[in-house]
C-alpha atoms as a PDB file:
ATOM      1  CA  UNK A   1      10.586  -6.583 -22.053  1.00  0.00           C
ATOM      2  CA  UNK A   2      12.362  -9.304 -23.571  1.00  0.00           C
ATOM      3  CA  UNK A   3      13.296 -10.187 -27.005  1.00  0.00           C
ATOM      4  CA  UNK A   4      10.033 -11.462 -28.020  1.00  0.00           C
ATOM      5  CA  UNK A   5       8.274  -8.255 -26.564  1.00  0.00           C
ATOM      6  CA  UNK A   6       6.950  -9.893 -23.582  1.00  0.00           C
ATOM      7  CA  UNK A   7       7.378  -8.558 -20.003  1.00  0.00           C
ATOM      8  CA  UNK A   8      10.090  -9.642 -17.711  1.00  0.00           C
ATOM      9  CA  UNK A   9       7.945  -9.449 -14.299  1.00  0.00           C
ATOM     10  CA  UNK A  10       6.143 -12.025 -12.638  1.00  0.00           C
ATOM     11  CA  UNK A  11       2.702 -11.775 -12.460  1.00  0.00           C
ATOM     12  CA  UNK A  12       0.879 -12.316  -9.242  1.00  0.00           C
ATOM     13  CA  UNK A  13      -2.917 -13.120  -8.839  1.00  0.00           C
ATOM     14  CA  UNK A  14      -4.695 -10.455  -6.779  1.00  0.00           C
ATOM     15  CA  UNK A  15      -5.805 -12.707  -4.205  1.00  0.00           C
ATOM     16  CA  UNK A  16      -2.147 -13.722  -2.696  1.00  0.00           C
ATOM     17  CA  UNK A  17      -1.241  -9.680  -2.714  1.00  0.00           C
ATOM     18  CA  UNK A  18      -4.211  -9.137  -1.010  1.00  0.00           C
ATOM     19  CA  UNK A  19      -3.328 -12.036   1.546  1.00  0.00           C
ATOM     20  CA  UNK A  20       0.126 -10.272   1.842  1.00  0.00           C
ATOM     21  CA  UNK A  21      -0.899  -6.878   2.664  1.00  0.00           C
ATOM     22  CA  UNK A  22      -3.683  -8.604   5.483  1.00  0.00           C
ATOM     23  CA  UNK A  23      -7.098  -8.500   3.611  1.00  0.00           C
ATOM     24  CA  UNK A  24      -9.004 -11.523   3.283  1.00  0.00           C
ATOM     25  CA  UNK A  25     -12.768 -11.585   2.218  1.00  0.00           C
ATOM     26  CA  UNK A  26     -15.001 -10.655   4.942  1.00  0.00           C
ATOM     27  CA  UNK A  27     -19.092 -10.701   5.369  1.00  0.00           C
ATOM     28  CA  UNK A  28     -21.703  -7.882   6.510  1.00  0.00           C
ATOM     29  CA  UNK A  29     -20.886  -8.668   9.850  1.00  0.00           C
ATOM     30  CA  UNK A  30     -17.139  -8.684   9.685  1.00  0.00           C
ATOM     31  CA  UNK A  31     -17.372  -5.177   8.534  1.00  0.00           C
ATOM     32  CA  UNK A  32     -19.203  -3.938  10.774  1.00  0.00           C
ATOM     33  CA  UNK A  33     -17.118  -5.176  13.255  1.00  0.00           C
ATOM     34  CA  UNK A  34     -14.267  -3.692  12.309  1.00  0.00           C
ATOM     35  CA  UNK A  35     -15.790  -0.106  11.696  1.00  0.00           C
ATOM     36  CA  UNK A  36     -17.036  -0.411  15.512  1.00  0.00           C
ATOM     37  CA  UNK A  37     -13.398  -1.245  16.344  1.00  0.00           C
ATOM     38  CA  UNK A  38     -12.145   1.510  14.238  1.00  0.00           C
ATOM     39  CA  UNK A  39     -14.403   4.139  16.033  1.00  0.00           C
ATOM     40  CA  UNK A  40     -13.281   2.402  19.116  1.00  0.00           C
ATOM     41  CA  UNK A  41      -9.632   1.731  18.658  1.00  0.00           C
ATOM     42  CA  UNK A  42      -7.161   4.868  20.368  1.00  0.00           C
ATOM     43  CA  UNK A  43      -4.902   4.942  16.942  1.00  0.00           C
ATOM     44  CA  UNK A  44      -6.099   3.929  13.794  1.00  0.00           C
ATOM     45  CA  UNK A  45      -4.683   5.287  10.140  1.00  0.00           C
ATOM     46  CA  UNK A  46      -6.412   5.263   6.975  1.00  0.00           C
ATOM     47  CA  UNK A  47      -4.765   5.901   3.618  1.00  0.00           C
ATOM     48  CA  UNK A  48      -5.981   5.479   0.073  1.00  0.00           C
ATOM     49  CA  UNK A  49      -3.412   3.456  -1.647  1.00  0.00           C
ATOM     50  CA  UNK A  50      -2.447   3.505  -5.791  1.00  0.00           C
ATOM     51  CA  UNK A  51       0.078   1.520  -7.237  1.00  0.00           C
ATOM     52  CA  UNK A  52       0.982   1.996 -10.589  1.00  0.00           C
ATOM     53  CA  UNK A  53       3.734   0.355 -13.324  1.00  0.00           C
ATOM     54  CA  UNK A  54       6.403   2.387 -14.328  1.00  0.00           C
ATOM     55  CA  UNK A  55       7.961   1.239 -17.877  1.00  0.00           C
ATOM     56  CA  UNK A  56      11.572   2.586 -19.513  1.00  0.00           C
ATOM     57  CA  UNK A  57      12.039   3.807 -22.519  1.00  0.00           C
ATOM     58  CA  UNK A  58      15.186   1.519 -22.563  1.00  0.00           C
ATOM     59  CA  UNK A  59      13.588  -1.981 -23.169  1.00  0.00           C
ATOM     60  CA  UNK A  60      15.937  -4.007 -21.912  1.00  0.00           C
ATOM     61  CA  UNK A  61      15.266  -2.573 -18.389  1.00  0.00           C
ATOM     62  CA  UNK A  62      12.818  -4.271 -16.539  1.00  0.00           C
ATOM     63  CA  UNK A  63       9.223  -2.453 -15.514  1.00  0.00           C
ATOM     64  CA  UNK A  64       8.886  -1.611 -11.665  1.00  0.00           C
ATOM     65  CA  UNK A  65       5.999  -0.587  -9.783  1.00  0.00           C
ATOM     66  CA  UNK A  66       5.275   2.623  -7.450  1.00  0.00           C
ATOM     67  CA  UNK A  67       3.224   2.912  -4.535  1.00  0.00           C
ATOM     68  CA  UNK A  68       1.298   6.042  -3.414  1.00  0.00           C
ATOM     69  CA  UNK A  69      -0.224   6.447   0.021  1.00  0.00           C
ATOM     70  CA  UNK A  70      -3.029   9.749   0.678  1.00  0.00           C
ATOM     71  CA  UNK A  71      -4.648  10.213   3.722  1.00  0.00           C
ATOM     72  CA  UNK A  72      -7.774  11.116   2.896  1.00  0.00           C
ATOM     73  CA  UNK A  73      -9.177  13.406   5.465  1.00  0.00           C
ATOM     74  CA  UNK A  74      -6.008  16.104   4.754  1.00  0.00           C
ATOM     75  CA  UNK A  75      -5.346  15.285   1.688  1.00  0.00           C
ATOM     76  CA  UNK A  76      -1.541  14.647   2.536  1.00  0.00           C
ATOM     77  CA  UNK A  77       0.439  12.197   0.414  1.00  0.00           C
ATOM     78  CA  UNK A  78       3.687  10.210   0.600  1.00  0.00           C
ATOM     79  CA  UNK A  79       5.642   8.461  -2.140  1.00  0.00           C
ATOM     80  CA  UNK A  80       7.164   4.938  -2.484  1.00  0.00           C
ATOM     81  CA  UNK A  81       9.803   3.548  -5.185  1.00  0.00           C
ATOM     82  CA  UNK A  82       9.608   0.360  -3.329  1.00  0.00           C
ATOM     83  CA  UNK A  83       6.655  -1.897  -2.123  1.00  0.00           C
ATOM     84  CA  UNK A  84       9.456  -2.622   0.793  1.00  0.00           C
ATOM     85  CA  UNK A  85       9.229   1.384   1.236  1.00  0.00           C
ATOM     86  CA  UNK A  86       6.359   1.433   1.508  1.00  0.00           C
ATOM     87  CA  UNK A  87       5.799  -1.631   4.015  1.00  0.00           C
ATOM     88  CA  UNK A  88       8.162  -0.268   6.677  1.00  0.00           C
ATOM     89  CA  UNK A  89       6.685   2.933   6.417  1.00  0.00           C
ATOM     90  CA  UNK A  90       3.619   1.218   7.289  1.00  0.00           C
ATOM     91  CA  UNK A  91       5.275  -0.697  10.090  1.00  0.00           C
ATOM     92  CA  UNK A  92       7.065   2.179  11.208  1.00  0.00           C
ATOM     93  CA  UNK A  93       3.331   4.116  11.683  1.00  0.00           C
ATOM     94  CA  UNK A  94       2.248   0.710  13.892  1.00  0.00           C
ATOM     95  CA  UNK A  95       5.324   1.162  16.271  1.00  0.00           C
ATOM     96  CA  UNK A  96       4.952   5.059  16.512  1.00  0.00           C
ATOM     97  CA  UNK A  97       4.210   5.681  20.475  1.00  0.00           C
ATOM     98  CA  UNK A  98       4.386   9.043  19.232  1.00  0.00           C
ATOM     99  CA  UNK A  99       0.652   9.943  18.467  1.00  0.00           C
ATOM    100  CA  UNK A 100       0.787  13.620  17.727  1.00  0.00           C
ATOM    101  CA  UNK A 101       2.974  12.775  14.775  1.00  0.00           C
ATOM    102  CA  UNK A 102       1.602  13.506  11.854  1.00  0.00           C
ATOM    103  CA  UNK A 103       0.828   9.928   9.932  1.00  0.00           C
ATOM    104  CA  UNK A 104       2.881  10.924   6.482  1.00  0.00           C
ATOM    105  CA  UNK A 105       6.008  12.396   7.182  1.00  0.00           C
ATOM    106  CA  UNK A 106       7.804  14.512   4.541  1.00  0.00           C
END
């Protein structure tokens, strides 16, 4: 926060973080298609993802955010300090040619 008590981060409408992580609005149909391709597709990862703001005691340091990926079906879970973290993670998972890896790696 700064001297007036206000917060030093920029805020970003939901819509452009959803652009930058891929979603964009779909239809009925769209989803449908994409579950069919999902039961279809030979490697496909899902993860439930929370992100969360992380505030100092010291107020002259600035607020950062923290990023959480759990695989649902196993319950695993894997922790990011960084929304860059977390993003090559994520790329890293697309590139595996490895697929008895386990998707979250400790």
């Amino acid at each position: 926060m700064n001297d007036k008590g206000q917060n030093n981060f920029k805020l970003v409408p939901r819509h452009e973080i959803a652009n930058a992580l891929g979603f964009h609005p779909s239809s009925e149909q769209s989803r449908v298609k994409q579950v069919t391709f999902l039961e279809n597709s030979p490697r496909y990862h899902t993860y439930v993802l929370t992100l969360w703001e992380e505030r100092s005691l010291d107020p002259t340091k600035p607020a950062v955010w923290r990023f959480r990926l759990e695989i649902p079906r196993t319950g695993q879970i894997r922790g990011f300090a960084t929304f860059e973290g977390m993003t090559a993670f994520l790329e890293d998972q697309m590139c595996d040619d490895d697929e008895t890896k386990s998707p979250i790696k400790n």
